[in-house]
N, C-alpha and C. Protein backbone atom coordinates (compact mmCIF):
# COMPACT_ATOMS: atom_id res chain seq x y z
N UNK A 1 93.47 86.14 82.58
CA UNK A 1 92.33 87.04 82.56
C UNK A 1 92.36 87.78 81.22
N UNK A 2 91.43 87.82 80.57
CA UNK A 2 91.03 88.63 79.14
C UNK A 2 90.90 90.27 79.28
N UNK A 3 91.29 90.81 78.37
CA UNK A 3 90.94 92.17 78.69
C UNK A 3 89.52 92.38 78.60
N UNK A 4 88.55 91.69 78.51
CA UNK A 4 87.43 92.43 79.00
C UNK A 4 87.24 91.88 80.24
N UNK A 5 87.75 90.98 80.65
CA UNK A 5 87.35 90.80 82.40
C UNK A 5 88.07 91.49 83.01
N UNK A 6 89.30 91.61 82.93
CA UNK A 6 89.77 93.16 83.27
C UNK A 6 89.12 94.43 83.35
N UNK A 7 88.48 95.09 82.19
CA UNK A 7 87.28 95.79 82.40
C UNK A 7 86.53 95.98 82.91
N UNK A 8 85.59 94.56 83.43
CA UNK A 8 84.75 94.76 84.02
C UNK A 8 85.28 94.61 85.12
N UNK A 9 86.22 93.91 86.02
CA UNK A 9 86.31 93.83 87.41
C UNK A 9 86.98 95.48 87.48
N UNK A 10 87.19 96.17 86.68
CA UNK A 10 88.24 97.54 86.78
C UNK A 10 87.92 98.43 85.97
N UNK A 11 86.85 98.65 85.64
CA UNK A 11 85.78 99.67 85.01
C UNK A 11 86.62 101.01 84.56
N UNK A 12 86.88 101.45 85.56
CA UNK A 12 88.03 102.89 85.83
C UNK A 12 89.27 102.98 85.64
N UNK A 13 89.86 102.03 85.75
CA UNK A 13 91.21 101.34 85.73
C UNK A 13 91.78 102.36 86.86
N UNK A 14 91.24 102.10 87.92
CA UNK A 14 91.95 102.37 89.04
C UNK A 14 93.13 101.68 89.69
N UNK A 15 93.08 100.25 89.52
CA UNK A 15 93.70 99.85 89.91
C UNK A 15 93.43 99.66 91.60
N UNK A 16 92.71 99.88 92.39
CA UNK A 16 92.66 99.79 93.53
C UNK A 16 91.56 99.23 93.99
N UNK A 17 91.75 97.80 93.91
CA UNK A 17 91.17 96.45 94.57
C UNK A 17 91.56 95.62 93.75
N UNK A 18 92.12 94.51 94.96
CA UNK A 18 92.59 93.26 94.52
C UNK A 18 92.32 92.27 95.73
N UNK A 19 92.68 90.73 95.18
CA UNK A 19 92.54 89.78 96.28
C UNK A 19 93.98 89.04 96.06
N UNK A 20 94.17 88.56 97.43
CA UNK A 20 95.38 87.78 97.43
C UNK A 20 94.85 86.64 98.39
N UNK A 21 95.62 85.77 98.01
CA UNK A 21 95.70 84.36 99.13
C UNK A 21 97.19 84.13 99.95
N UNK A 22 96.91 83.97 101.11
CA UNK A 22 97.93 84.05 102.21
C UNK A 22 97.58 82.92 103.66
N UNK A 23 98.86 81.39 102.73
CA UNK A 23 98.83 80.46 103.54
C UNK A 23 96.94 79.81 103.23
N UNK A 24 96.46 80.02 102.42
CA UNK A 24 94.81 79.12 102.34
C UNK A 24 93.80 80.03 102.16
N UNK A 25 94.22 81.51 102.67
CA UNK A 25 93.24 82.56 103.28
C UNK A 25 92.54 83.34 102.15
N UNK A 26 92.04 83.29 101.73
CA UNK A 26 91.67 84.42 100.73
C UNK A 26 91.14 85.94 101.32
N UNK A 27 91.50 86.56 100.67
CA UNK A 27 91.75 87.99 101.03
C UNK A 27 91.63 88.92 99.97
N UNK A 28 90.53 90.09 100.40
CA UNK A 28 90.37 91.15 99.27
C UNK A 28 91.23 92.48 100.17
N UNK A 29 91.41 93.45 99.11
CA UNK A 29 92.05 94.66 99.46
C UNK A 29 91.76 95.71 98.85
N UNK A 30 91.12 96.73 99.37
CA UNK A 30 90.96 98.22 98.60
C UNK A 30 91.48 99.36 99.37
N UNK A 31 92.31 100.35 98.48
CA UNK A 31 92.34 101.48 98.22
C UNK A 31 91.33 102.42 98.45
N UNK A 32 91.32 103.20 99.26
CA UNK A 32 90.29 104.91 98.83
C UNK A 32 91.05 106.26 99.38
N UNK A 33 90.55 107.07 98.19
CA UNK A 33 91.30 108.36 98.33
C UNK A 33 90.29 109.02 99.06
N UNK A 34 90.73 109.82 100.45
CA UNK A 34 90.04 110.85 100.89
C UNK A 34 90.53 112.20 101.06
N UNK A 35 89.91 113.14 101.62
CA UNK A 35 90.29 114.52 101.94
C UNK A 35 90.95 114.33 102.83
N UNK A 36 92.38 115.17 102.98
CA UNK A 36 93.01 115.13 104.74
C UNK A 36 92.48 115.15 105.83
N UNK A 37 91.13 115.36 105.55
CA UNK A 37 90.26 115.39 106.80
C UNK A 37 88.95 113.69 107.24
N UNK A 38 89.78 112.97 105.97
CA UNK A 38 89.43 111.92 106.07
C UNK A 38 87.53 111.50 106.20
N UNK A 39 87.20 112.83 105.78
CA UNK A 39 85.46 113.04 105.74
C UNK A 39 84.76 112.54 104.61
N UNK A 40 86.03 113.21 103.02
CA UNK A 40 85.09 113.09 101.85
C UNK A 40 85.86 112.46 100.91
N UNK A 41 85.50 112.27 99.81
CA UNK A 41 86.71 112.13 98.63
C UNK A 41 86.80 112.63 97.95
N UNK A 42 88.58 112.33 97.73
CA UNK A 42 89.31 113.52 97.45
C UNK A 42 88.93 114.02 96.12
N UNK A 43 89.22 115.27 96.14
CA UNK A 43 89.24 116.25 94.58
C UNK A 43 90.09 115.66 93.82
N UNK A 44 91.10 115.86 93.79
CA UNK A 44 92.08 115.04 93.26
C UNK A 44 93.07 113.79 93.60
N UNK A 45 92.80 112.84 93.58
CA UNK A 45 93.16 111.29 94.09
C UNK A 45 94.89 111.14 93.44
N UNK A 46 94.78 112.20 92.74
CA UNK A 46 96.53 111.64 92.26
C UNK A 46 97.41 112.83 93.15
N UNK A 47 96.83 113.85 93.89
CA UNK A 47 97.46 114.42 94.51
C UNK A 47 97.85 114.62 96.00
N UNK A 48 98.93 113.95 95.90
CA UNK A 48 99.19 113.80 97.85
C UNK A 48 99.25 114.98 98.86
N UNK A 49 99.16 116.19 98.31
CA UNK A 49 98.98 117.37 98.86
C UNK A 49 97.54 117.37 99.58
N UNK A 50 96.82 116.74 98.96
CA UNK A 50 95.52 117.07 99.20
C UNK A 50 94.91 115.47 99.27
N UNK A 51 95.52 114.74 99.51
CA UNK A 51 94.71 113.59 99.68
C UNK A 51 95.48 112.77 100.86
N UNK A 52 94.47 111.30 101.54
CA UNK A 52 95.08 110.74 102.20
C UNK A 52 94.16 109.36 101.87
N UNK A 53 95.49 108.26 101.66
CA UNK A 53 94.76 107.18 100.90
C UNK A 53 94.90 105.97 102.31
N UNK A 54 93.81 105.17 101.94
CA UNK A 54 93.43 104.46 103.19
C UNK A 54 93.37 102.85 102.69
N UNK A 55 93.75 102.38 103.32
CA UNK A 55 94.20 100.67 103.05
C UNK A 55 93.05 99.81 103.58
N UNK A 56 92.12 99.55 103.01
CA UNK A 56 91.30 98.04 104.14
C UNK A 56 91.70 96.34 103.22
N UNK A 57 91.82 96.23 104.04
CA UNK A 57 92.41 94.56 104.05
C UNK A 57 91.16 94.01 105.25
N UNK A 58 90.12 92.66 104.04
CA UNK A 58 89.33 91.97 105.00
C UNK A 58 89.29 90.52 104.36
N UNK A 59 88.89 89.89 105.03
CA UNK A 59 88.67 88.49 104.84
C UNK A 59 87.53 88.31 103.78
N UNK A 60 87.61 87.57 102.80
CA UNK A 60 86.86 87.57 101.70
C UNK A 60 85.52 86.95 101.91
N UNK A 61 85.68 85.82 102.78
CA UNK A 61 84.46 84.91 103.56
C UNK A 61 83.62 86.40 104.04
N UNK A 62 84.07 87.59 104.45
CA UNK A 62 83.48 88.40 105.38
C UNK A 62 82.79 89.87 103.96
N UNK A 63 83.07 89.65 103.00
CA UNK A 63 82.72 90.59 101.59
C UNK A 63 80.74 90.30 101.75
């Protein structure tokens, strides 16, 4: 991958979404930072005091 396709799939360089393959399966995965109250997002995403980060894992056929 080139650093500008890097870029564009990662604009922010968050780092949080990726796909993996498992046994044939293709599979995407994202990251999101919310409020401890799991309502909004977070103020600050690098701070675990105040944030709670949430995992979805889905089937890519299903994107």
């Amino acid at each position: 991958m080139t650093d500008l396709e890097r870029t564009e799939h990662d604009p922010y360089s968050e780092h949080d979404f990726g796909s993996v393959s498992v046994d044939g399966t293709n599979l995407f995965w994202k990251i999101d930072y919310y409020d401890l109250s799991l309502q909004y997002g977070s103020n600050d995403p690098s701070d675990p005091a105040q944030t709670a980060r949430v995992l979805t894992i889905m089937l890519a056929e299903e994107y």
